[in-house]
PDB file of N, CA and C in Angstrom:
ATOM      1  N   UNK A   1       0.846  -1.164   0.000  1.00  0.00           N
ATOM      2  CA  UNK A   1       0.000   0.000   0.000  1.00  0.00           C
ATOM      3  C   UNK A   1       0.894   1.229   0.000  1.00  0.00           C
ATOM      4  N   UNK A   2       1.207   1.911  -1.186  1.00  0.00           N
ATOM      5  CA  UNK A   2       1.652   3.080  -1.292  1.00  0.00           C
ATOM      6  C   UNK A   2       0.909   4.084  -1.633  1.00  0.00           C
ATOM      7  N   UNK A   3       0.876   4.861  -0.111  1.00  0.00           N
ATOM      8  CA  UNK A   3      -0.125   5.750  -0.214  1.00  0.00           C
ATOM      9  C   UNK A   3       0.868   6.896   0.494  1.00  0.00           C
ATOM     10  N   UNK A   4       0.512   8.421   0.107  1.00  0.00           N
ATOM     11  CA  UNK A   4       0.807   9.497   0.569  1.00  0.00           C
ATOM     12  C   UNK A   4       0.332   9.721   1.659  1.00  0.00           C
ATOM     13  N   UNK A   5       1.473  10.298   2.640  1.00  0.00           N
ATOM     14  CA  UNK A   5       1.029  10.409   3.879  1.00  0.00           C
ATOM     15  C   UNK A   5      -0.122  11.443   3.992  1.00  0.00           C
ATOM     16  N   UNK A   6      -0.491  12.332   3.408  1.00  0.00           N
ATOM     17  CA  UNK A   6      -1.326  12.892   3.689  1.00  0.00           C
ATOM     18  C   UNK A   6      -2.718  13.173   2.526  1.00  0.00           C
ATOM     19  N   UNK A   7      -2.911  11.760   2.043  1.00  0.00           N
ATOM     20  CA  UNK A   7      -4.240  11.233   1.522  1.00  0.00           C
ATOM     21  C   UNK A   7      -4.763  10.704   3.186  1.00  0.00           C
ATOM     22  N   UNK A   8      -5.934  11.930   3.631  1.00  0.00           N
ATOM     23  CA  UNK A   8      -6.719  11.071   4.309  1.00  0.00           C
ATOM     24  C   UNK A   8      -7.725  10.542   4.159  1.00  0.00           C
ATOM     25  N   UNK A   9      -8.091   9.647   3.282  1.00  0.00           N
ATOM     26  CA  UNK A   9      -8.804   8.628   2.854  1.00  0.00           C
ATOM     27  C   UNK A   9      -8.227   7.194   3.195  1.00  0.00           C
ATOM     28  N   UNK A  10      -6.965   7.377   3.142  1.00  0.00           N
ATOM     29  CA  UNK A  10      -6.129   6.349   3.728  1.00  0.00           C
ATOM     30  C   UNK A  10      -5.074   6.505   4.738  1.00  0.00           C
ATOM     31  N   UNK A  11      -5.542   7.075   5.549  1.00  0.00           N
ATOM     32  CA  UNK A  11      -4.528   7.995   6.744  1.00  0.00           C
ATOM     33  C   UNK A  11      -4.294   7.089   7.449  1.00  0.00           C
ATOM     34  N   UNK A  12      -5.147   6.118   8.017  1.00  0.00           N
ATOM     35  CA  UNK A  12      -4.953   4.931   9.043  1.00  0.00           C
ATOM     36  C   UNK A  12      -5.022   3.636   9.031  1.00  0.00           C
ATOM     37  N   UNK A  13      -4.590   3.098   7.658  1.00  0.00           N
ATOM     38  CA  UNK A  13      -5.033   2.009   6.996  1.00  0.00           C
ATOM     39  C   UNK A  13      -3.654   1.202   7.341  1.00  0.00           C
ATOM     40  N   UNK A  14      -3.644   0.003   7.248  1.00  0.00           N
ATOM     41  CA  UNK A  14      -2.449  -1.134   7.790  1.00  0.00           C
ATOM     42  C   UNK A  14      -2.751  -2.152   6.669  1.00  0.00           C
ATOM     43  N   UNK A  15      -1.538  -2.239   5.941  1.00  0.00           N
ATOM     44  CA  UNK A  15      -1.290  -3.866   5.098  1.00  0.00           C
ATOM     45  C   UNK A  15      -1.841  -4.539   5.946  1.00  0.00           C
ATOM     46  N   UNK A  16      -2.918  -5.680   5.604  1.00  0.00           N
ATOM     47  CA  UNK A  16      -3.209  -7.051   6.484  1.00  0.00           C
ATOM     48  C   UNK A  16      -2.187  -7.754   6.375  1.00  0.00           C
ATOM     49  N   UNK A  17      -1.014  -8.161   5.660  1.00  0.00           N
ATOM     50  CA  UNK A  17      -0.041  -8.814   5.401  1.00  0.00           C
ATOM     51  C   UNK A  17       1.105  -8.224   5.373  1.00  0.00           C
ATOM     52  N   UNK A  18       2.742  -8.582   5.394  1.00  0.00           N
ATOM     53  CA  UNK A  18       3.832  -8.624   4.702  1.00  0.00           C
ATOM     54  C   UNK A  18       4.109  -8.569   3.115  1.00  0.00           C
ATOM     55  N   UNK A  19       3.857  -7.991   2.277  1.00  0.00           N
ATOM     56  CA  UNK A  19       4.072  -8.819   0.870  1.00  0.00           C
ATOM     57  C   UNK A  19       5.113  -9.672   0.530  1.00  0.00           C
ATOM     58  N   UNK A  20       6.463  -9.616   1.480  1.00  0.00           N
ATOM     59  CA  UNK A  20       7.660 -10.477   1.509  1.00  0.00           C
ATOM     60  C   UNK A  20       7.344 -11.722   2.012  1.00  0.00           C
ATOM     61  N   UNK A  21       7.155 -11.510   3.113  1.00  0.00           N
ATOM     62  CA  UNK A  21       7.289 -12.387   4.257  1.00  0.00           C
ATOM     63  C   UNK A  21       6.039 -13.524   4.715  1.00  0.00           C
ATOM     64  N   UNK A  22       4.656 -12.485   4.095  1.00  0.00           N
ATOM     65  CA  UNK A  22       3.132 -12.768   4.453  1.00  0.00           C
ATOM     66  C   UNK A  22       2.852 -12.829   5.625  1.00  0.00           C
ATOM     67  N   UNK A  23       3.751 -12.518   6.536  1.00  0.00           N
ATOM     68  CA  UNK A  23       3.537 -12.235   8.260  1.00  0.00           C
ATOM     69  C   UNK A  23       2.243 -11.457   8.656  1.00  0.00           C
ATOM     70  N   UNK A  24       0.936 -11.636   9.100  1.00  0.00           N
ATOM     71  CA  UNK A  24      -0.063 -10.638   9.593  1.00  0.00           C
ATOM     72  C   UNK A  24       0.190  -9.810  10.318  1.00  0.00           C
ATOM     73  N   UNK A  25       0.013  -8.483   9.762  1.00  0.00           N
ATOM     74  CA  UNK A  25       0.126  -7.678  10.895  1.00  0.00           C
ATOM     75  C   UNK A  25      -0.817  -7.290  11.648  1.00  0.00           C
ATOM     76  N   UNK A  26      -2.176  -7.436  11.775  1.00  0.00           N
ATOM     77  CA  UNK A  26      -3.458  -7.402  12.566  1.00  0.00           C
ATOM     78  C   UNK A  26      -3.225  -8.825  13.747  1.00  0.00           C
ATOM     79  N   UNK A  27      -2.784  -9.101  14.282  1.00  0.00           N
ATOM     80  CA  UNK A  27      -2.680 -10.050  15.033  1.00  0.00           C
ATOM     81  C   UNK A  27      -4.337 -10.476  16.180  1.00  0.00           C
ATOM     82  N   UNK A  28      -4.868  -9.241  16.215  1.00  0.00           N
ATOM     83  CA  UNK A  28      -6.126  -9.361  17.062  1.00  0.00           C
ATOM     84  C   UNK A  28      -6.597  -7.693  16.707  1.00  0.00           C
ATOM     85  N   UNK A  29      -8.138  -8.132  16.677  1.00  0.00           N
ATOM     86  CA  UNK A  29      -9.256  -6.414  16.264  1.00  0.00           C
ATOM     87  C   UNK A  29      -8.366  -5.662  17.339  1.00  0.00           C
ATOM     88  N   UNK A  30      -7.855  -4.390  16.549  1.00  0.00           N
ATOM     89  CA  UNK A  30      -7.781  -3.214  17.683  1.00  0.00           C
ATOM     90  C   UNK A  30      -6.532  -3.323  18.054  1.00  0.00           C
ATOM     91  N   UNK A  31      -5.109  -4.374  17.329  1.00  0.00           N
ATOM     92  CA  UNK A  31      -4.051  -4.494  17.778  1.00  0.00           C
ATOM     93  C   UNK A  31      -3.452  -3.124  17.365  1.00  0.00           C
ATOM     94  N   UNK A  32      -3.091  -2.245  16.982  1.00  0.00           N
ATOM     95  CA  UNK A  32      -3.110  -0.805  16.616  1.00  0.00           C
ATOM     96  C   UNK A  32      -3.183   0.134  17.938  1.00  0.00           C
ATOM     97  N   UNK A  33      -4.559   0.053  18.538  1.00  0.00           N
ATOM     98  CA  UNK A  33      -4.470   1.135  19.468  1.00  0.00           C
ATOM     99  C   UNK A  33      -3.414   1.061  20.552  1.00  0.00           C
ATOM    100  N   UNK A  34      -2.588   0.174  20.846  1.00  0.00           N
ATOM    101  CA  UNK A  34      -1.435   0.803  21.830  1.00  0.00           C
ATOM    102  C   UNK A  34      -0.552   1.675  21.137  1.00  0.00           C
ATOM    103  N   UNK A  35      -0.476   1.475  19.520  1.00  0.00           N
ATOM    104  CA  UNK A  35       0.408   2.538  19.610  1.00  0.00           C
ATOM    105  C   UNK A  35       0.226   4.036  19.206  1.00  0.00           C
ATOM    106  N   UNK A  36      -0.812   4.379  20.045  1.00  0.00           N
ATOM    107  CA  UNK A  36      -1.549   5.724  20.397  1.00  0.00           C
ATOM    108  C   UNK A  36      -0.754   5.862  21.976  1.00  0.00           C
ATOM    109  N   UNK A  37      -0.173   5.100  22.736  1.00  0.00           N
ATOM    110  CA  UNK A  37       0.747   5.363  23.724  1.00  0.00           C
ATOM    111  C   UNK A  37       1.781   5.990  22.714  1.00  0.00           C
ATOM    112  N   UNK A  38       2.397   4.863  22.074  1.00  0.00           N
ATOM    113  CA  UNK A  38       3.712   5.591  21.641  1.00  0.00           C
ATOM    114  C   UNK A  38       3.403   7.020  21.061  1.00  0.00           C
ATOM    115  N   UNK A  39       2.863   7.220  20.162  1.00  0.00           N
ATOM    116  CA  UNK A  39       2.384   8.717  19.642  1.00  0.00           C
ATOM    117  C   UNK A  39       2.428   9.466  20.577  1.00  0.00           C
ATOM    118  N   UNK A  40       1.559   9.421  21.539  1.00  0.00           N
ATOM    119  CA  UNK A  40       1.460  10.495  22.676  1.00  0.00           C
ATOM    120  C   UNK A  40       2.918  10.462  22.999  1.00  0.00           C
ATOM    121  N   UNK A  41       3.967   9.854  23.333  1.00  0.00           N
ATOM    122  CA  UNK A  41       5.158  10.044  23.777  1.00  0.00           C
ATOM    123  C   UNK A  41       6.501  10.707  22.540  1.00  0.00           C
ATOM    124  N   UNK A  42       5.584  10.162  21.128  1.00  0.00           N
ATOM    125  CA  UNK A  42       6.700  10.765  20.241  1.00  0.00           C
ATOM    126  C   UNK A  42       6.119  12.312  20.129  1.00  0.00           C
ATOM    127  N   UNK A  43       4.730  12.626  20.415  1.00  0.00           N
ATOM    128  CA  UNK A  43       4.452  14.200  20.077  1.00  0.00           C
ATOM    129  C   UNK A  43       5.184  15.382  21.296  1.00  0.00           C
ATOM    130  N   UNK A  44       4.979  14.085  22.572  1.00  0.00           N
ATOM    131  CA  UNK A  44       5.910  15.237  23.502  1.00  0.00           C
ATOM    132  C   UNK A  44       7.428  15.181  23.169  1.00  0.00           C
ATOM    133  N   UNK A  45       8.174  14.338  22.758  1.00  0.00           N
ATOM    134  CA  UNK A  45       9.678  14.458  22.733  1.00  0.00           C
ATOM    135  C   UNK A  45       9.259  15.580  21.539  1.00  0.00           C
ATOM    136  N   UNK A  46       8.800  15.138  20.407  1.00  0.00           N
ATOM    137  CA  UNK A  46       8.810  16.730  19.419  1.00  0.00           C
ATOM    138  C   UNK A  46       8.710  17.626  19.480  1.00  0.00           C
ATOM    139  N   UNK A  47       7.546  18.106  20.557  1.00  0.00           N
ATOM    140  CA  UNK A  47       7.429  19.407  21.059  1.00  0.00           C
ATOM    141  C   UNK A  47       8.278  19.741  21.887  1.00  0.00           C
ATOM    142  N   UNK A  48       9.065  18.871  22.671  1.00  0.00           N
ATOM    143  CA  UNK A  48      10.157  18.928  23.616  1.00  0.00           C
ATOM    144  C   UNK A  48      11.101  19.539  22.539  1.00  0.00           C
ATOM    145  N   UNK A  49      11.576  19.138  21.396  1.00  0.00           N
ATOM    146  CA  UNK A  49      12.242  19.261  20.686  1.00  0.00           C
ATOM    147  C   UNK A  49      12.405  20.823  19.688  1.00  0.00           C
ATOM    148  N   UNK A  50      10.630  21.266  19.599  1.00  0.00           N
ATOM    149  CA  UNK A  50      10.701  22.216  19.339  1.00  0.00           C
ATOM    150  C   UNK A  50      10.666  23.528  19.738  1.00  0.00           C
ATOM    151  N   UNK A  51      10.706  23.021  21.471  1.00  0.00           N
ATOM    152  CA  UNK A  51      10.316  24.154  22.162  1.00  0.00           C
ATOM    153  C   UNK A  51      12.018  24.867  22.286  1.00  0.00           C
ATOM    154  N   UNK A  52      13.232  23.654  22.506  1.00  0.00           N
ATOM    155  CA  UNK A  52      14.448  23.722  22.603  1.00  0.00           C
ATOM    156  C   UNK A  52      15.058  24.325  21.275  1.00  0.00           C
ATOM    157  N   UNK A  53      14.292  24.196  20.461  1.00  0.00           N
ATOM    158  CA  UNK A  53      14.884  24.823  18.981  1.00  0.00           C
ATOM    159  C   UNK A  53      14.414  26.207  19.345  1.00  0.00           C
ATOM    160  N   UNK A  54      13.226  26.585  19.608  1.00  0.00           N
ATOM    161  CA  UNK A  54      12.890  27.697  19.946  1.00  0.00           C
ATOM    162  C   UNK A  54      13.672  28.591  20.628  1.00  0.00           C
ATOM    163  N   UNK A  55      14.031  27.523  22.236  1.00  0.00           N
ATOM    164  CA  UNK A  55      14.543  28.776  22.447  1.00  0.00           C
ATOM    165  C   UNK A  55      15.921  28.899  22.388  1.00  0.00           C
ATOM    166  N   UNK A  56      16.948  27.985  21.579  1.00  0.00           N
ATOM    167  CA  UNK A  56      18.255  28.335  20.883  1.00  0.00           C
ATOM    168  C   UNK A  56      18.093  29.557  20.079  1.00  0.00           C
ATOM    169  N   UNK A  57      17.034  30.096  19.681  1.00  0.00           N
ATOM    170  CA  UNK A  57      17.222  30.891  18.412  1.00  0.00           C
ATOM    171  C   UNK A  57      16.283  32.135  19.545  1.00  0.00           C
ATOM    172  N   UNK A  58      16.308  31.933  20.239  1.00  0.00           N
ATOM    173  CA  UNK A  58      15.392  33.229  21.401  1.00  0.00           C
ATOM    174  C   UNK A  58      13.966  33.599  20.584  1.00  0.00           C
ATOM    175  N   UNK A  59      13.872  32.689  20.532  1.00  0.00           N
ATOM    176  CA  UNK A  59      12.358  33.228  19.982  1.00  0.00           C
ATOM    177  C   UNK A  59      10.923  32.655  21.137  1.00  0.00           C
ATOM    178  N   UNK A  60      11.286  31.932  22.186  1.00  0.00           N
ATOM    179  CA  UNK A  60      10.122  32.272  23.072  1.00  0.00           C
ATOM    180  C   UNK A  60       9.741  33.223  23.988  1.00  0.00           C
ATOM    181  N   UNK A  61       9.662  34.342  23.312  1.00  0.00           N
ATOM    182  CA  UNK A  61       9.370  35.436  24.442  1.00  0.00           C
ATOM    183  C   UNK A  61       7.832  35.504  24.435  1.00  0.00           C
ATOM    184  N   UNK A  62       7.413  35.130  23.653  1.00  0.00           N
ATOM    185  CA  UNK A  62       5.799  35.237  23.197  1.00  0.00           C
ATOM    186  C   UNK A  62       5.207  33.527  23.548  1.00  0.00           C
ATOM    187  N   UNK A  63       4.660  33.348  24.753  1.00  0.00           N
ATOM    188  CA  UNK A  63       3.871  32.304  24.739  1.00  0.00           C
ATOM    189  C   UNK A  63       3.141  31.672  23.863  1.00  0.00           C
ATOM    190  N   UNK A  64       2.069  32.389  23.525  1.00  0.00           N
ATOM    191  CA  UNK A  64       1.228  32.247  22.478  1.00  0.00           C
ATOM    192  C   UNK A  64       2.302  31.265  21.393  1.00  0.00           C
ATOM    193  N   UNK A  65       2.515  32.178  20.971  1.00  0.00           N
ATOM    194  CA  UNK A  65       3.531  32.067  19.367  1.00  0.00           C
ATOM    195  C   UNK A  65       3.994  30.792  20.096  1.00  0.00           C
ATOM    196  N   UNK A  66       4.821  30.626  20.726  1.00  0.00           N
ATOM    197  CA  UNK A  66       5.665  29.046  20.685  1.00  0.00           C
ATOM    198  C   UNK A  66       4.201  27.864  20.418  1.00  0.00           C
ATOM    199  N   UNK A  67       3.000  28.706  21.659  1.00  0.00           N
ATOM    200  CA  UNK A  67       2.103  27.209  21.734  1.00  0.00           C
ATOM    201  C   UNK A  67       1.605  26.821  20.073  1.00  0.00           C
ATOM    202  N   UNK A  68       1.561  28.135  19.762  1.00  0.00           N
ATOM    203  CA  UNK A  68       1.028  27.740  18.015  1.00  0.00           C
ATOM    204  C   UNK A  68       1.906  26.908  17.030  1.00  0.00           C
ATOM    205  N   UNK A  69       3.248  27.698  17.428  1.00  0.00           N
ATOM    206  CA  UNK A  69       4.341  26.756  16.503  1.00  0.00           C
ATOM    207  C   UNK A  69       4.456  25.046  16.495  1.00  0.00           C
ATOM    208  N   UNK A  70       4.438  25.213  18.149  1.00  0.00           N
ATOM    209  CA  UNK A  70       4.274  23.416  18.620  1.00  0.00           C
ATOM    210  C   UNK A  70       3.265  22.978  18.112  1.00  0.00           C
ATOM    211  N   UNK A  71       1.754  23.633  18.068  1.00  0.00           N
ATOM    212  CA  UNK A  71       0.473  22.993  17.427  1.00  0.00           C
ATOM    213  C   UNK A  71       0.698  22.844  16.285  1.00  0.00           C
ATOM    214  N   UNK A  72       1.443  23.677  15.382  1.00  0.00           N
ATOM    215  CA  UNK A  72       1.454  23.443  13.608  1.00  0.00           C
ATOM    216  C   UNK A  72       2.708  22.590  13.692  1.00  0.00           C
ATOM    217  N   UNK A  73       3.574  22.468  14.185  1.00  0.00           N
ATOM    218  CA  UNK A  73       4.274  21.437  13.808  1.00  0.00           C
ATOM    219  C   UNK A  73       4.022  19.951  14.180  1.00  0.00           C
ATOM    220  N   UNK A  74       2.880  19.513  15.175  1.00  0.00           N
ATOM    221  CA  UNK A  74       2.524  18.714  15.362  1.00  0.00           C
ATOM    222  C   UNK A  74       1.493  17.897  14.294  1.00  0.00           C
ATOM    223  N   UNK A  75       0.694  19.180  14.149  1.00  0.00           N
ATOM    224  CA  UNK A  75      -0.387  18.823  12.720  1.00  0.00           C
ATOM    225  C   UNK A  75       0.309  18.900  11.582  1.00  0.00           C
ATOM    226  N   UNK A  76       1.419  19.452  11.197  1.00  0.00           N
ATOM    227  CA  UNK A  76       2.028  18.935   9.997  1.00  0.00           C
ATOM    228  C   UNK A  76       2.522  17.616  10.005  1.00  0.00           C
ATOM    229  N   UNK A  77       2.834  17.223  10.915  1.00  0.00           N
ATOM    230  CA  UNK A  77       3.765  16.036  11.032  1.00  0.00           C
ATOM    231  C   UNK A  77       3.139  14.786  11.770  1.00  0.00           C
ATOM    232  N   UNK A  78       1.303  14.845  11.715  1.00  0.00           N
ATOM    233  CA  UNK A  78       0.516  13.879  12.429  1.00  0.00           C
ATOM    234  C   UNK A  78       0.954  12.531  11.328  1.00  0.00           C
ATOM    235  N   UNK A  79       0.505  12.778  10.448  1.00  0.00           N
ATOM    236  CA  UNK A  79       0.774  11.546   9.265  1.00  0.00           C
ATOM    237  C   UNK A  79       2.030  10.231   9.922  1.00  0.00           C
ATOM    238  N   UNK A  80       3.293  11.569   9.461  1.00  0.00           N
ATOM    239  CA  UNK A  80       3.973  10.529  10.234  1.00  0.00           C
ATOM    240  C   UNK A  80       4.541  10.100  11.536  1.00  0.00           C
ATOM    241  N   UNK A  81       4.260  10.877  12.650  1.00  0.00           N
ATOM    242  CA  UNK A  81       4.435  10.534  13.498  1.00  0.00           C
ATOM    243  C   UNK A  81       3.171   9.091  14.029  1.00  0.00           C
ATOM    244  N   UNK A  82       2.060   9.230  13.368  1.00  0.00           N
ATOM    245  CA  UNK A  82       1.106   7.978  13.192  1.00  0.00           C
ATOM    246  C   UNK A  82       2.316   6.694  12.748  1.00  0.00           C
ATOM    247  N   UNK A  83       2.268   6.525  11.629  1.00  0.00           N
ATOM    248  CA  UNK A  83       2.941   5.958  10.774  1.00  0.00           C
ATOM    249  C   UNK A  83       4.457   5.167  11.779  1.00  0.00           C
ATOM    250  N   UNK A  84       5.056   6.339  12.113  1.00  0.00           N
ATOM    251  CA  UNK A  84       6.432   5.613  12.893  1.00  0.00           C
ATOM    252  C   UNK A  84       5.668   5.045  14.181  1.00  0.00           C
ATOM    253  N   UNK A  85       4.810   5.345  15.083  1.00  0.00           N
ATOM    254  CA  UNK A  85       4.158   5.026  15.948  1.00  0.00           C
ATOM    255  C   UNK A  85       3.742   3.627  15.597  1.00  0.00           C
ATOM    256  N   UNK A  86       3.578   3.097  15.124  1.00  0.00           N
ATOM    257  CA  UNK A  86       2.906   1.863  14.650  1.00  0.00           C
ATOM    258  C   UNK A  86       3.672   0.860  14.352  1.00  0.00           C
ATOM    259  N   UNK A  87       4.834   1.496  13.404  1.00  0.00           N
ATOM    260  CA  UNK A  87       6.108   0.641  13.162  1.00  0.00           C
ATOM    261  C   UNK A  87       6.828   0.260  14.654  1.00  0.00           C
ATOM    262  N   UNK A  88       6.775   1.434  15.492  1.00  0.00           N
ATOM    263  CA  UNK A  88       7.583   1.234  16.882  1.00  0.00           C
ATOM    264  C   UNK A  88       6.761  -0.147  17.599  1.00  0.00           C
ATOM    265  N   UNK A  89       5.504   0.229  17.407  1.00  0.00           N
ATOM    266  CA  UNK A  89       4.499  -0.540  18.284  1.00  0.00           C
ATOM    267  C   UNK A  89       4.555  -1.987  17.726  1.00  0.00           C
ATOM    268  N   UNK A  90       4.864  -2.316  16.503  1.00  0.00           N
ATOM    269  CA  UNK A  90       4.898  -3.232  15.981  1.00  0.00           C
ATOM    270  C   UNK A  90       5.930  -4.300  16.309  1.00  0.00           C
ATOM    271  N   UNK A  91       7.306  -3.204  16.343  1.00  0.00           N
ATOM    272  CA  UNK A  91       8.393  -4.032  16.710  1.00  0.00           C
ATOM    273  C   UNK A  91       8.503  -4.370  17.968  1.00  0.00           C
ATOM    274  N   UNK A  92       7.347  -4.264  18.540  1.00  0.00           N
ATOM    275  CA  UNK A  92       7.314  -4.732  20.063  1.00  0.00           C
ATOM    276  C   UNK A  92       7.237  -6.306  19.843  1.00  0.00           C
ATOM    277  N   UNK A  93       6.494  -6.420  19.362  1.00  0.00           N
ATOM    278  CA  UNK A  93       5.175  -7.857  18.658  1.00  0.00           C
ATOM    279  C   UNK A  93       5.921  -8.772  17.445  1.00  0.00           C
ATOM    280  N   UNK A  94       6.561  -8.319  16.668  1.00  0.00           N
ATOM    281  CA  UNK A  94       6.996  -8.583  15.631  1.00  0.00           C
ATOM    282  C   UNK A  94       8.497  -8.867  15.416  1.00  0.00           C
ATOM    283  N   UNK A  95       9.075  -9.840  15.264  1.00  0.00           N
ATOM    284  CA  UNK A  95      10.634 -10.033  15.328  1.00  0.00           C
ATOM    285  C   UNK A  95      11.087 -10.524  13.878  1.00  0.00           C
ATOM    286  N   UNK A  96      12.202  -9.981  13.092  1.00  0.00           N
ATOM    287  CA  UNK A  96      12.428 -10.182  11.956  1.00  0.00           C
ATOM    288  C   UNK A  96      12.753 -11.919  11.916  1.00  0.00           C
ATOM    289  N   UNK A  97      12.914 -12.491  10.721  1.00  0.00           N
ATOM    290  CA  UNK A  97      12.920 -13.705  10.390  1.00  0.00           C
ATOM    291  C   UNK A  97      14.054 -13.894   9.101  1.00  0.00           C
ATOM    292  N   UNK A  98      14.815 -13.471   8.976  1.00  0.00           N
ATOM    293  CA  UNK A  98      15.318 -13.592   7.399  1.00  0.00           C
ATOM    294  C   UNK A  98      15.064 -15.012   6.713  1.00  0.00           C
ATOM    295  N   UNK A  99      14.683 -15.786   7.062  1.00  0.00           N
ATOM    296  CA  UNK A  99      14.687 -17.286   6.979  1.00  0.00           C
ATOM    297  C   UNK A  99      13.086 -17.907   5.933  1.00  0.00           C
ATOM    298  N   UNK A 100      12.389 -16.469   6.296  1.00  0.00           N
ATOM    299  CA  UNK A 100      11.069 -16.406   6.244  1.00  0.00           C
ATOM    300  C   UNK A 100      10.574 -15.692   4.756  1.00  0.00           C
ATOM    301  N   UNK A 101      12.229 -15.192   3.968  1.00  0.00           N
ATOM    302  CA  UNK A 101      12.029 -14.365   2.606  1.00  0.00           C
ATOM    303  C   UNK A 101      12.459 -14.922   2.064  1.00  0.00           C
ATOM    304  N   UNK A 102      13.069 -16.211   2.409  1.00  0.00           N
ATOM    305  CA  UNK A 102      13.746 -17.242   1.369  1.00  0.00           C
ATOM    306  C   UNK A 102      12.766 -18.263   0.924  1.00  0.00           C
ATOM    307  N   UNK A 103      11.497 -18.709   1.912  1.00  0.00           N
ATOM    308  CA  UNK A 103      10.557 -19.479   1.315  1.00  0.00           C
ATOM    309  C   UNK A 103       9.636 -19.315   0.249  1.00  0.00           C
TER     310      UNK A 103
END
């Protein structure tokens, strides 16, 4: 499934399969929502991240303005921070096989 991260028509959609490997990645309905933990933890290191960029360059003197910057850089970057969230969550569950692309 090659889809653009920001077609949301397909914003939250998951291969049922591997195409290599044919490994499922739905393992049970709803296996997905834990990694709405990880998200919540990759949006604060980002904003952590952008608040520190911020104020290297002295630009938080204005509250406001930083909280907005953190909000638009969060909504620009929902797609993939979804996206890596899932992969993280996955590799919890999921252990490579090389053994498994040769069959």
């Amino acid at each position: 499934m090659e889809a653009h991260p920001y077609q949301l028509n397909k914003f939250n959609k998951v291969n049922e399969s591997c195409p290599k490997c044919n490994q499922r990645f739905k393992i049970e309905p709803s296996f997905f929502y834990g990694s709405m933990y990880v998200s919540y933890g990759l949006g604060v290191a980002i904003s952590i991240a952008v608040y520190l960029i911020l104020l290297f360059f002295g630009m938080t003197g204005h509250l406001l303005r930083v909280f907005f910057i953190i909000c638009g850089t969060l909504i620009l970057l929902m797609p993939y921070i979804n996206a890596l969230s899932k992969v993280i969550w996955a590799g919890f569950f999921f252990k490579y096989d090389p053994k498994s692309l040769k069959k």
